[in-house]
PDB file of N, CA and C in Angstrom:
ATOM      1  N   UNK A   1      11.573 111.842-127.272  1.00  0.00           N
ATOM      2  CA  UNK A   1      11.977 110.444-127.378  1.00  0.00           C
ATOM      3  C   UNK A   1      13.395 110.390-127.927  1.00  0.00           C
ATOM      4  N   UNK A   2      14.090 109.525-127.424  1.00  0.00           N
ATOM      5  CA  UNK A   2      15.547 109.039-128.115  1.00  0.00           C
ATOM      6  C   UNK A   2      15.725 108.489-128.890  1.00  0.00           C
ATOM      7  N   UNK A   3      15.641 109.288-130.079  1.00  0.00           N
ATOM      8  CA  UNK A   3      15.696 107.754-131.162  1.00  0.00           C
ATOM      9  C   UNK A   3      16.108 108.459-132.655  1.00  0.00           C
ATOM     10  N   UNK A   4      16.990 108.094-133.666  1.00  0.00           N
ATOM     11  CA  UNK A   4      17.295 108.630-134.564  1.00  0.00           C
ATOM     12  C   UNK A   4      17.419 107.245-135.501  1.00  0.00           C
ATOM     13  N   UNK A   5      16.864 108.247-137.180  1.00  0.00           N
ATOM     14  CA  UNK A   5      16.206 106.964-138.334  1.00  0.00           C
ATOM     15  C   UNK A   5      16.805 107.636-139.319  1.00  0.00           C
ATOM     16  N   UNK A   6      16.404 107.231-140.392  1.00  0.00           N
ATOM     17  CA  UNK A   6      16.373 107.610-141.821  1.00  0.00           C
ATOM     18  C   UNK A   6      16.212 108.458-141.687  1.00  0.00           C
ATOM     19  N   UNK A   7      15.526 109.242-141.518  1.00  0.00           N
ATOM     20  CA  UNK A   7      15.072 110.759-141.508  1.00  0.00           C
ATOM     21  C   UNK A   7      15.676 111.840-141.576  1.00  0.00           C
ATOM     22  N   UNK A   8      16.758 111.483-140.763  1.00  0.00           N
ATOM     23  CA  UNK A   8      17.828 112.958-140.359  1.00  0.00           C
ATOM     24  C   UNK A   8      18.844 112.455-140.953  1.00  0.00           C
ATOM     25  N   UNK A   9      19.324 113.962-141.162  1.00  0.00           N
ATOM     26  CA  UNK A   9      20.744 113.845-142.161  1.00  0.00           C
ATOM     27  C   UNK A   9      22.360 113.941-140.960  1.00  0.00           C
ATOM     28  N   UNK A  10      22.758 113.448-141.622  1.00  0.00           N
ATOM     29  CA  UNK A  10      23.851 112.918-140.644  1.00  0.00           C
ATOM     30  C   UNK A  10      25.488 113.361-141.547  1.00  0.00           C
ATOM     31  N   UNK A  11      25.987 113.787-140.584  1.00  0.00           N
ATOM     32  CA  UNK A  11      27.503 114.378-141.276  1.00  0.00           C
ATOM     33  C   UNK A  11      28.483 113.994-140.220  1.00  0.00           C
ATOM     34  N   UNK A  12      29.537 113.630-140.894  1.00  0.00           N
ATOM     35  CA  UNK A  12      30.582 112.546-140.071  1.00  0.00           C
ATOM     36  C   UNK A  12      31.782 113.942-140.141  1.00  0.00           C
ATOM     37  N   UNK A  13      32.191 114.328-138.869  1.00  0.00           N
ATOM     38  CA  UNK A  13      32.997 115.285-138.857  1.00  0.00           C
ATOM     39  C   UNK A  13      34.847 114.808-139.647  1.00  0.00           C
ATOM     40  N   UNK A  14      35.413 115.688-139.965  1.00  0.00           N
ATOM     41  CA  UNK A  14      36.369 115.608-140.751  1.00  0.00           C
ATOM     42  C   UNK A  14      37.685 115.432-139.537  1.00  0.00           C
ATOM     43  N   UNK A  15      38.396 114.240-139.489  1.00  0.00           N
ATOM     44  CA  UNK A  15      39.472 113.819-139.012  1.00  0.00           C
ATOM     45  C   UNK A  15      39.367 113.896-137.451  1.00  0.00           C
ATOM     46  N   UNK A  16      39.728 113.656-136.556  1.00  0.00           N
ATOM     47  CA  UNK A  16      39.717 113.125-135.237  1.00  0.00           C
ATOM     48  C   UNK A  16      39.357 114.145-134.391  1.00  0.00           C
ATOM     49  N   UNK A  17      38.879 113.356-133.199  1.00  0.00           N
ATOM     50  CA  UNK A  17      38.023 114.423-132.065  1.00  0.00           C
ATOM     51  C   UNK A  17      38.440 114.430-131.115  1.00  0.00           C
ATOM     52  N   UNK A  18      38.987 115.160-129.897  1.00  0.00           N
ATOM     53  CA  UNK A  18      39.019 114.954-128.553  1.00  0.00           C
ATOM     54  C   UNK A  18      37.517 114.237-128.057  1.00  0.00           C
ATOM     55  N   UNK A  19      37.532 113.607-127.592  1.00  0.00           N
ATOM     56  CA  UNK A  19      35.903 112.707-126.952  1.00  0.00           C
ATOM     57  C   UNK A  19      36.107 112.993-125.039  1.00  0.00           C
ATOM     58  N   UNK A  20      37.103 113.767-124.888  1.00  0.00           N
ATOM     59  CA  UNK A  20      36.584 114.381-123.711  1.00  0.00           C
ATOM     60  C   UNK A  20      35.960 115.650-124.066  1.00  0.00           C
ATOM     61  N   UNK A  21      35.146 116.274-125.281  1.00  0.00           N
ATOM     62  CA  UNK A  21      34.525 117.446-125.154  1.00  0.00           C
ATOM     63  C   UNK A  21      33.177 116.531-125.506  1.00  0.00           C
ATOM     64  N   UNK A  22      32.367 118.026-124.101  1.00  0.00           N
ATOM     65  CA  UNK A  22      30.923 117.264-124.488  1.00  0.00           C
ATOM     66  C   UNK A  22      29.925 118.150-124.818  1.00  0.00           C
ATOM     67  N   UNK A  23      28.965 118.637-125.214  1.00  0.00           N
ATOM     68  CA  UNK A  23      27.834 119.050-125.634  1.00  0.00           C
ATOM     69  C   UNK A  23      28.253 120.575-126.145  1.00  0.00           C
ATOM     70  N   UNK A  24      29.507 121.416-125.370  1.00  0.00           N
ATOM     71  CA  UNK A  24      29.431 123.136-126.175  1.00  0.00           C
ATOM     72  C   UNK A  24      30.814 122.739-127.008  1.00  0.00           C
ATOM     73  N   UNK A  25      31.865 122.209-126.506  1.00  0.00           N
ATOM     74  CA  UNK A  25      33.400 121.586-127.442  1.00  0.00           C
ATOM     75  C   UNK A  25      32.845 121.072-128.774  1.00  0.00           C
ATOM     76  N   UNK A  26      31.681 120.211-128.899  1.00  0.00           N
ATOM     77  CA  UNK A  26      30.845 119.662-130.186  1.00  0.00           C
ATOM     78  C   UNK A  26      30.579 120.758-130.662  1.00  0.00           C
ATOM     79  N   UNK A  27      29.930 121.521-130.189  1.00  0.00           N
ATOM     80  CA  UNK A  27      28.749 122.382-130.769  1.00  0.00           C
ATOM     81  C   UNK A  27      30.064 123.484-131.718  1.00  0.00           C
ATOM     82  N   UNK A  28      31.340 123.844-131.034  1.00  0.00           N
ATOM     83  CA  UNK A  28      32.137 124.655-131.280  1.00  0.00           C
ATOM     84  C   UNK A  28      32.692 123.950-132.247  1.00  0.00           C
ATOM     85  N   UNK A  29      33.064 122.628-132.834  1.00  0.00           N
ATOM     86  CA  UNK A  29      33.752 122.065-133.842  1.00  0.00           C
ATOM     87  C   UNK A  29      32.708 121.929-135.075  1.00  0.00           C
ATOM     88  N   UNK A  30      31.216 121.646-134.273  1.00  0.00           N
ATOM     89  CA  UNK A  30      30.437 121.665-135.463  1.00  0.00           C
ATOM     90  C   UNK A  30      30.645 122.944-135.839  1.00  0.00           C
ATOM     91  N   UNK A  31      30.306 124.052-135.413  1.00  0.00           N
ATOM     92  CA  UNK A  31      30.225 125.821-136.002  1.00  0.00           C
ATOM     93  C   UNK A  31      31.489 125.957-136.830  1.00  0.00           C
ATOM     94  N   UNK A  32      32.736 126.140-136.101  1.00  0.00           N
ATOM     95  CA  UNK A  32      34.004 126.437-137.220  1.00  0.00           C
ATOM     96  C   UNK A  32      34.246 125.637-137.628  1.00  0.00           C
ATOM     97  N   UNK A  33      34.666 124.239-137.767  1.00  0.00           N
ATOM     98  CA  UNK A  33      35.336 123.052-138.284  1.00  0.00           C
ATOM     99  C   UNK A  33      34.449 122.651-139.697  1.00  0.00           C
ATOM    100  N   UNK A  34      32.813 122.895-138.966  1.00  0.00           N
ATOM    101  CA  UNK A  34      32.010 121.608-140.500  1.00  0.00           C
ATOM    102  C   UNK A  34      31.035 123.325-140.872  1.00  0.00           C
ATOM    103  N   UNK A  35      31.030 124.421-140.141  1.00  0.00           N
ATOM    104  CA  UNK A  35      30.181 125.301-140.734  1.00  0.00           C
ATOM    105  C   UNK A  35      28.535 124.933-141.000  1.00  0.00           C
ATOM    106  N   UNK A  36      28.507 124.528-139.786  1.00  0.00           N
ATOM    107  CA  UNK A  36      26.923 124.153-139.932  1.00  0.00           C
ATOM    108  C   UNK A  36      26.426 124.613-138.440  1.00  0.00           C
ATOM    109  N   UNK A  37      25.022 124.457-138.444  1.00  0.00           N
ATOM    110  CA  UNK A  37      24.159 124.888-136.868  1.00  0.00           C
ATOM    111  C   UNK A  37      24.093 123.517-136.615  1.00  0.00           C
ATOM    112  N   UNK A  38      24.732 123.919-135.036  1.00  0.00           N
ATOM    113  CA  UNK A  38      24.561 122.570-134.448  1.00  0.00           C
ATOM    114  C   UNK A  38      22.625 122.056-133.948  1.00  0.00           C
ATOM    115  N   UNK A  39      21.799 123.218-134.018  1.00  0.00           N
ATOM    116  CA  UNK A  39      20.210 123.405-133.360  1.00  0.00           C
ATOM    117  C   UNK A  39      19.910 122.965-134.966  1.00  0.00           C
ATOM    118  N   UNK A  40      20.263 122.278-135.645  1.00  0.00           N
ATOM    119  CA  UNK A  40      19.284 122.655-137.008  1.00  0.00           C
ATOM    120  C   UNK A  40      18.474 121.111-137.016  1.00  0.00           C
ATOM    121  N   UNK A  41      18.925 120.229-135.991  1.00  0.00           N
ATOM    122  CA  UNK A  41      18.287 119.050-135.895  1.00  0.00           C
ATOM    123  C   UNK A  41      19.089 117.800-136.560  1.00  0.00           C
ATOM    124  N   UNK A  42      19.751 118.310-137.263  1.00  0.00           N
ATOM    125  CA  UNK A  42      20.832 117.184-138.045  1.00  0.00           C
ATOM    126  C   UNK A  42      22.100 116.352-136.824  1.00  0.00           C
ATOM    127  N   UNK A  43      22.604 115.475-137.473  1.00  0.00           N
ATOM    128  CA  UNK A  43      23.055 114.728-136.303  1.00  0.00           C
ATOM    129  C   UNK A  43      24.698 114.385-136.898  1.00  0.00           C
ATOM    130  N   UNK A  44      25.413 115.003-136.328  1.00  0.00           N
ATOM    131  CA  UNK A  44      26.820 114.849-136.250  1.00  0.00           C
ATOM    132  C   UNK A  44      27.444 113.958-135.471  1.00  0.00           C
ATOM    133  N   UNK A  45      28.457 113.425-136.269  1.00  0.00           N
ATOM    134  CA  UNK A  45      29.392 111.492-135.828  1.00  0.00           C
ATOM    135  C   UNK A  45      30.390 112.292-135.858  1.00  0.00           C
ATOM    136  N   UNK A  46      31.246 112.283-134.660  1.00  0.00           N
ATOM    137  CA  UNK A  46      32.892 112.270-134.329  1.00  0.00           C
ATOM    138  C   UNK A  46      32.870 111.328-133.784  1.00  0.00           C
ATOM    139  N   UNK A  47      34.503 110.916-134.213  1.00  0.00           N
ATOM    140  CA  UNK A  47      35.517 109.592-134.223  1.00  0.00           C
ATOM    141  C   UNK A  47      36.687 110.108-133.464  1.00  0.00           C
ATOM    142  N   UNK A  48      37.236 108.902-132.751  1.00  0.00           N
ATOM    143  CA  UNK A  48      38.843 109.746-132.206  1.00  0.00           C
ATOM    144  C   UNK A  48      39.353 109.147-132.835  1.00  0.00           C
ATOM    145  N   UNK A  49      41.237 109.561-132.683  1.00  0.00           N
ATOM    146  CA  UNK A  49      42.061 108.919-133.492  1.00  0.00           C
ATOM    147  C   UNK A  49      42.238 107.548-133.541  1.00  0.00           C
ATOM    148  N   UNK A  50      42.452 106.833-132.677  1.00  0.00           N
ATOM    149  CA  UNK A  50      41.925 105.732-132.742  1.00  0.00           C
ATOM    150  C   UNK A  50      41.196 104.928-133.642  1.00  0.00           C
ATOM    151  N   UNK A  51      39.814 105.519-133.591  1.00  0.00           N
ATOM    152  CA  UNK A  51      38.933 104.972-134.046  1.00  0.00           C
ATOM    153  C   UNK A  51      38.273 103.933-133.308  1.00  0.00           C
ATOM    154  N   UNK A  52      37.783 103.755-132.109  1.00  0.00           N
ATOM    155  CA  UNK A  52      37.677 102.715-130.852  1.00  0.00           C
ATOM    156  C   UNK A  52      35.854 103.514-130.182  1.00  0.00           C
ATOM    157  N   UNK A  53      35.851 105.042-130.006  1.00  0.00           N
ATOM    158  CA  UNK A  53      35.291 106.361-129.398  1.00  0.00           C
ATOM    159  C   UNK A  53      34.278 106.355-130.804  1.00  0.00           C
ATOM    160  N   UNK A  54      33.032 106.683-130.543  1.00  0.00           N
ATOM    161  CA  UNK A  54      32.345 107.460-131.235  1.00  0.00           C
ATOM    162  C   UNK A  54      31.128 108.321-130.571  1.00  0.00           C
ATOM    163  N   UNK A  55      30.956 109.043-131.195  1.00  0.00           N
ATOM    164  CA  UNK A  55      29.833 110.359-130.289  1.00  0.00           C
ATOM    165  C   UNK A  55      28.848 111.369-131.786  1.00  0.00           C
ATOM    166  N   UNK A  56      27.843 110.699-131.142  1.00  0.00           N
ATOM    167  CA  UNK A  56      27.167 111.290-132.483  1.00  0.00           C
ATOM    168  C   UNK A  56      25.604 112.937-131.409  1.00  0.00           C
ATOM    169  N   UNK A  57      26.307 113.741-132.137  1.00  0.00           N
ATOM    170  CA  UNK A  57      25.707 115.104-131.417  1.00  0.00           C
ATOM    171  C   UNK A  57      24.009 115.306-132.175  1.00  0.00           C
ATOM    172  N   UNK A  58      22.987 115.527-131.199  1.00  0.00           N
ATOM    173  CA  UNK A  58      22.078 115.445-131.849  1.00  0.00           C
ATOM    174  C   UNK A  58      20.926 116.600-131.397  1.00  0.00           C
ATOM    175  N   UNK A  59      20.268 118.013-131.528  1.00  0.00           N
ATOM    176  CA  UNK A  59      19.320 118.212-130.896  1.00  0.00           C
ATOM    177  C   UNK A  59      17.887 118.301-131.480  1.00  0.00           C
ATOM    178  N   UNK A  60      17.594 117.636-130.301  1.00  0.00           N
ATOM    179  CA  UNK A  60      16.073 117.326-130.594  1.00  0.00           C
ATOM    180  C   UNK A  60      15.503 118.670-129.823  1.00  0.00           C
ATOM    181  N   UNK A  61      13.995 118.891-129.803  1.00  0.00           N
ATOM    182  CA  UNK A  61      13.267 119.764-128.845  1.00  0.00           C
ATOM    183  C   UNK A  61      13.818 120.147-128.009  1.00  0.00           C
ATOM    184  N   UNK A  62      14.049 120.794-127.105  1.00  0.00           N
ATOM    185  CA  UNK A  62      14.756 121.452-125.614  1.00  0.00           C
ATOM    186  C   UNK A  62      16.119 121.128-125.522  1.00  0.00           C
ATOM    187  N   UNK A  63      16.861 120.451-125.931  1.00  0.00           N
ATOM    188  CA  UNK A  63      18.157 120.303-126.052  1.00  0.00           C
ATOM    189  C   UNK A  63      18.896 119.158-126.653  1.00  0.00           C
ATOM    190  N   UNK A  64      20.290 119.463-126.028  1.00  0.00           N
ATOM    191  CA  UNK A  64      20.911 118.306-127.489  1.00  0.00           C
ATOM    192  C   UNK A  64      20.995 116.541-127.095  1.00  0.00           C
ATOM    193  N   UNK A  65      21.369 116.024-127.329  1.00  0.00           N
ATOM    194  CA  UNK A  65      21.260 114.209-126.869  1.00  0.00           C
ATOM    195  C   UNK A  65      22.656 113.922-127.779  1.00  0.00           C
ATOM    196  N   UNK A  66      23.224 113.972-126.358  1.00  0.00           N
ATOM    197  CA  UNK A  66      24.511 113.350-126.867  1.00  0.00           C
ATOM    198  C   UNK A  66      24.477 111.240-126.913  1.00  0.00           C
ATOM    199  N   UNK A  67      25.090 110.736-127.962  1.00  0.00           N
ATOM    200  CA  UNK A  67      24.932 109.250-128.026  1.00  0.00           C
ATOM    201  C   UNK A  67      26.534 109.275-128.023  1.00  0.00           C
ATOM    202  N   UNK A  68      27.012 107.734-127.256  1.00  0.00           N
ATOM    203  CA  UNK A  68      28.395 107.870-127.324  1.00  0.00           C
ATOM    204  C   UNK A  68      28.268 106.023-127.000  1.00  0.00           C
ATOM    205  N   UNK A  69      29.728 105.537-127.901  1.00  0.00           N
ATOM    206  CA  UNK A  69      30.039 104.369-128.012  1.00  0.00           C
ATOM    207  C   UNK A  69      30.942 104.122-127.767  1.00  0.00           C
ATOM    208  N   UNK A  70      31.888 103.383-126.800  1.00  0.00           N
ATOM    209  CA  UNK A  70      32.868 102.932-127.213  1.00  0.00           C
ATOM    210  C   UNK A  70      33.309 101.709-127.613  1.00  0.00           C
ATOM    211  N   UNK A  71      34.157 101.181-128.022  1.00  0.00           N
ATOM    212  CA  UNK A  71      34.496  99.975-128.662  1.00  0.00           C
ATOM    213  C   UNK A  71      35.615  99.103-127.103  1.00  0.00           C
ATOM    214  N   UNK A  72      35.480  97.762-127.200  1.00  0.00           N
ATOM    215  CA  UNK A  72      36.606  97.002-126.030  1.00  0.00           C
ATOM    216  C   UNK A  72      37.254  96.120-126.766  1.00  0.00           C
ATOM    217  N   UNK A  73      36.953  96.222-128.192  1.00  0.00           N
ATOM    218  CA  UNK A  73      38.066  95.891-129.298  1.00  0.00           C
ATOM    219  C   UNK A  73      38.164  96.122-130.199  1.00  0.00           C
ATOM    220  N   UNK A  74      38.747  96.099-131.818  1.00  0.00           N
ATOM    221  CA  UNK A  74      38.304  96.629-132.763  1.00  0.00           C
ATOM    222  C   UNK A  74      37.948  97.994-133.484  1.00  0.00           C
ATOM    223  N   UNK A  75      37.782  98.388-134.141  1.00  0.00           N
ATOM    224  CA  UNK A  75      37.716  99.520-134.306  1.00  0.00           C
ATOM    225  C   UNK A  75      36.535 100.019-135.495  1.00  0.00           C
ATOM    226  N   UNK A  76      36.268 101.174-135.356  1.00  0.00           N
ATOM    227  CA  UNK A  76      35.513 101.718-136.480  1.00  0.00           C
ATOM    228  C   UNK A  76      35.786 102.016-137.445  1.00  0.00           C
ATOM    229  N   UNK A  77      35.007 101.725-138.765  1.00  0.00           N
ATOM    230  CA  UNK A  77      35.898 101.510-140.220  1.00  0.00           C
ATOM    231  C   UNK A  77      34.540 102.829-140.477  1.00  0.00           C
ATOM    232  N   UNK A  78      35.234 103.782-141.033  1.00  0.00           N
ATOM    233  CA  UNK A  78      34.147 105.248-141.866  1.00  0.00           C
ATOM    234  C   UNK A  78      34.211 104.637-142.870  1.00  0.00           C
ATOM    235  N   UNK A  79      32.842 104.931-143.413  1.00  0.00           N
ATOM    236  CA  UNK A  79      32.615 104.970-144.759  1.00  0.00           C
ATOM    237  C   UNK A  79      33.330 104.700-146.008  1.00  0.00           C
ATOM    238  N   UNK A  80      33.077 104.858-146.856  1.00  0.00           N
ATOM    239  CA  UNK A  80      34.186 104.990-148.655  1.00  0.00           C
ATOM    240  C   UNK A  80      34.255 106.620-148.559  1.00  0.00           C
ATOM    241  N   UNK A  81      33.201 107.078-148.022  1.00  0.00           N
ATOM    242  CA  UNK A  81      32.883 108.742-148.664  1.00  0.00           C
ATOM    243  C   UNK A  81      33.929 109.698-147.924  1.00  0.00           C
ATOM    244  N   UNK A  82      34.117 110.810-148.466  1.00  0.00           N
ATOM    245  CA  UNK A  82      34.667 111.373-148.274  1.00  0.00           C
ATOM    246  C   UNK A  82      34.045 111.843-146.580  1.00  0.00           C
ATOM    247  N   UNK A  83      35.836 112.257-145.897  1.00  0.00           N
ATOM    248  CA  UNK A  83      34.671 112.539-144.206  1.00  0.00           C
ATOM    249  C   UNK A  83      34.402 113.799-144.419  1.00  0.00           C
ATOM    250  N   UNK A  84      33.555 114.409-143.489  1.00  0.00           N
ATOM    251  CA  UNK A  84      32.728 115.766-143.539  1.00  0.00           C
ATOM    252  C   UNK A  84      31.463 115.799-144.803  1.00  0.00           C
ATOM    253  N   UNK A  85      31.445 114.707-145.112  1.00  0.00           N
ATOM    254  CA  UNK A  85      30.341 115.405-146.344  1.00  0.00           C
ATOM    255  C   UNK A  85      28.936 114.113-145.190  1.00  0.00           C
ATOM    256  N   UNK A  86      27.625 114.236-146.168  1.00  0.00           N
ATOM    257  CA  UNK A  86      26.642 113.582-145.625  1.00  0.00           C
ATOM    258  C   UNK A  86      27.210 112.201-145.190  1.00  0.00           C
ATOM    259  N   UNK A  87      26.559 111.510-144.103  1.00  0.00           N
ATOM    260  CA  UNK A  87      26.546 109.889-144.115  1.00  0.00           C
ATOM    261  C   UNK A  87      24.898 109.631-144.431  1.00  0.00           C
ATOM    262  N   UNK A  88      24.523 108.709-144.928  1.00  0.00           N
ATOM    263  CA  UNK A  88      23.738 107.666-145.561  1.00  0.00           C
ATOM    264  C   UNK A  88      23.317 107.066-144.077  1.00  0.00           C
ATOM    265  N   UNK A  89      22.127 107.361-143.540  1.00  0.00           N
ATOM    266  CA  UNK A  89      21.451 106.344-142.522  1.00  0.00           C
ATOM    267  C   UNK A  89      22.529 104.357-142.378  1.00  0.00           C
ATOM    268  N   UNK A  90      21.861 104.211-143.531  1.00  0.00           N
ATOM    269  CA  UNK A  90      22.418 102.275-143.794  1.00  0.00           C
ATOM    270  C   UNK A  90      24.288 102.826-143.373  1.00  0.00           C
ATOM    271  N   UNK A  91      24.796 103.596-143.927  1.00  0.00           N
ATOM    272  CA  UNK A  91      26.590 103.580-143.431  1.00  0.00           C
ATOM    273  C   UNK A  91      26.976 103.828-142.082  1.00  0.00           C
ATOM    274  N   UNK A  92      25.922 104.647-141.755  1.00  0.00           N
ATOM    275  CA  UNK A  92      25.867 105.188-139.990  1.00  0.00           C
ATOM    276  C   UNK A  92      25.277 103.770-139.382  1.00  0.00           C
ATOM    277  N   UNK A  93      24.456 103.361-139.990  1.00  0.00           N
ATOM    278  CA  UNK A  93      24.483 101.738-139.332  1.00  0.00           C
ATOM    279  C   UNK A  93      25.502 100.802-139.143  1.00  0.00           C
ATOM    280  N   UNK A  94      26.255 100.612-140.632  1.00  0.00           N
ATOM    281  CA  UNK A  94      27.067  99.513-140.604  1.00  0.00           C
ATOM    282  C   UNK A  94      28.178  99.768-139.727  1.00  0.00           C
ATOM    283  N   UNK A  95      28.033 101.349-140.088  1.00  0.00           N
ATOM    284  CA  UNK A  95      29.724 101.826-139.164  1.00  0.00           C
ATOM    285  C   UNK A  95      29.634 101.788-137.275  1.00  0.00           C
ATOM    286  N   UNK A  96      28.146 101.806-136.918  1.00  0.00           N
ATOM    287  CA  UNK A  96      27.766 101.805-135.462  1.00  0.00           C
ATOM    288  C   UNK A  96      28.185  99.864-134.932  1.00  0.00           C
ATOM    289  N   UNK A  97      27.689  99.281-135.842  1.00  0.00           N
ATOM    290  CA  UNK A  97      27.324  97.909-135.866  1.00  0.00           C
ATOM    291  C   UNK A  97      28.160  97.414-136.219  1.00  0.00           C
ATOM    292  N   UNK A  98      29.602  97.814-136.476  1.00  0.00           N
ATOM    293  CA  UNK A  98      31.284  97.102-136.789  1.00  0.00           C
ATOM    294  C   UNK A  98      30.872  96.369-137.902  1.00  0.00           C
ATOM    295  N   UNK A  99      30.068  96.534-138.903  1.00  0.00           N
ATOM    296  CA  UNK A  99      29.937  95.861-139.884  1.00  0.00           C
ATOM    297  C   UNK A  99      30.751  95.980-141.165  1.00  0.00           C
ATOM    298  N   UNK A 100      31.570  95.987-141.770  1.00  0.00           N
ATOM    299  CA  UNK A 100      32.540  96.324-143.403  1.00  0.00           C
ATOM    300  C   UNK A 100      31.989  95.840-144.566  1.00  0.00           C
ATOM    301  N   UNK A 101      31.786  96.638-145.419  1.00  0.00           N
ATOM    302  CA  UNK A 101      31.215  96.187-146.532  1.00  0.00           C
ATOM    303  C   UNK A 101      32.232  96.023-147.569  1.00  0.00           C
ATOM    304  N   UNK A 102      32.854  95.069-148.252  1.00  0.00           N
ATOM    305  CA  UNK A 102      34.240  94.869-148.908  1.00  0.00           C
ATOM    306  C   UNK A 102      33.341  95.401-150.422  1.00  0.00           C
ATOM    307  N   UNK A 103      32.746  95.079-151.004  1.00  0.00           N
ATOM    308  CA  UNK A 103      32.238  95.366-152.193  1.00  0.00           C
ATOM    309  C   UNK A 103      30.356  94.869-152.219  1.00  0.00           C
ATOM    310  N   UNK A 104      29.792  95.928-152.917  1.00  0.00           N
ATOM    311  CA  UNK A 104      28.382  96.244-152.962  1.00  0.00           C
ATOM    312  C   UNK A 104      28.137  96.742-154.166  1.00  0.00           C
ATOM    313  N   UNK A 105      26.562  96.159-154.855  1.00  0.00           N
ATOM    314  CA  UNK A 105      26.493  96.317-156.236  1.00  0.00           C
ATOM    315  C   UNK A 105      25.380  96.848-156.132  1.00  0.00           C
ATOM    316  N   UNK A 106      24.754  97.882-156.566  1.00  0.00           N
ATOM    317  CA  UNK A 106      23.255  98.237-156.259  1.00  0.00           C
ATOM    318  C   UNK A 106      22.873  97.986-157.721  1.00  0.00           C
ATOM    319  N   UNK A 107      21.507  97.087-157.669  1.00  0.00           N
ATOM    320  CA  UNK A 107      20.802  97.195-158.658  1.00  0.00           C
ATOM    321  C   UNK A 107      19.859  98.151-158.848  1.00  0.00           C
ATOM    322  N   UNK A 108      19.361  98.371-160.378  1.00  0.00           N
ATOM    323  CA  UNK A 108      18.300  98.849-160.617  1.00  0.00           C
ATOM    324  C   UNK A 108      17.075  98.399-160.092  1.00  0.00           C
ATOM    325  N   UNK A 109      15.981  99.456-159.523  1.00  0.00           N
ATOM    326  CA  UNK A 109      14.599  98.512-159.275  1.00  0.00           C
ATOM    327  C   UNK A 109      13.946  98.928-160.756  1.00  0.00           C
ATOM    328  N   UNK A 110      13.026  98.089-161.552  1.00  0.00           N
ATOM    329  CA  UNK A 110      12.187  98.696-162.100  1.00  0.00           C
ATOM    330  C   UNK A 110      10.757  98.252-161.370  1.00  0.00           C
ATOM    331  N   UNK A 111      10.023  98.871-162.078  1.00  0.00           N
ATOM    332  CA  UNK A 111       8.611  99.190-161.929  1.00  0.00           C
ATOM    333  C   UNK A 111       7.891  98.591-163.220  1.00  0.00           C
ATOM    334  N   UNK A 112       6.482  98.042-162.431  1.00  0.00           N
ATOM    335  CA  UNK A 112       5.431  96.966-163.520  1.00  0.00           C
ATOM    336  C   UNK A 112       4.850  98.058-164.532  1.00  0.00           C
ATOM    337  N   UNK A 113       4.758  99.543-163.969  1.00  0.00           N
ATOM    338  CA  UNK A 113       4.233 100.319-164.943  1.00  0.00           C
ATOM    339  C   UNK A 113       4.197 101.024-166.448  1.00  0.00           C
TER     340      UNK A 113
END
């Protein structure tokens, strides 16, 4: 099935991508560039310079599932976090969904116990 959640950990590659490479050009930037297995099930976001292009590399069972976006205006705003380290499911959202978060306060939850 096609479909990626919370679940999987997600790493936003470090500074701009050619987005004419597709499934072994990924696999080769994931290996030397971020030092990770591209088969380990985790799901890698490249951006082009721009910022317009996005392509998030993913393999599931029998092979990989490439997802790719482009933008017809506007652009993609990354994260606060540093690039190459984890993305956060909810940031891989907002950032898919052109959404900007200018300032965010997380509260404490407590518990009745």
């Amino acid at each position: 099935m096609f479909s990626l959640g919370s679940s999987h950990r997600f790493y936003l590659h470090q500074g701009h991508c050619d987005m004419r490479k597709s499934f072994d050009g990924l696999c080769g930037l994931v290996n030397s560039g971020m030092q990770r297995n591209p088969t380990s099930g985790e799901v890698f976001v490249f951006l082009n310079r721009s910022r317009t292009h996005i392509k998030l590399l993913h393999w599931e069972s029998g092979g990989f599932v490439l997802y790719y976006k482009r933008l017809e205006s506007g652009t993609f705003s990354a994260p606060n976090n540093e690039l190459g380290t984890e993305l956060q499911w909810s940031d891989l959202v907002l950032m898919v969904e052109g959404i900007q978060v200018m300032k965010s306060v997380r509260k404490k939850r407590y518990s009745l116990s």
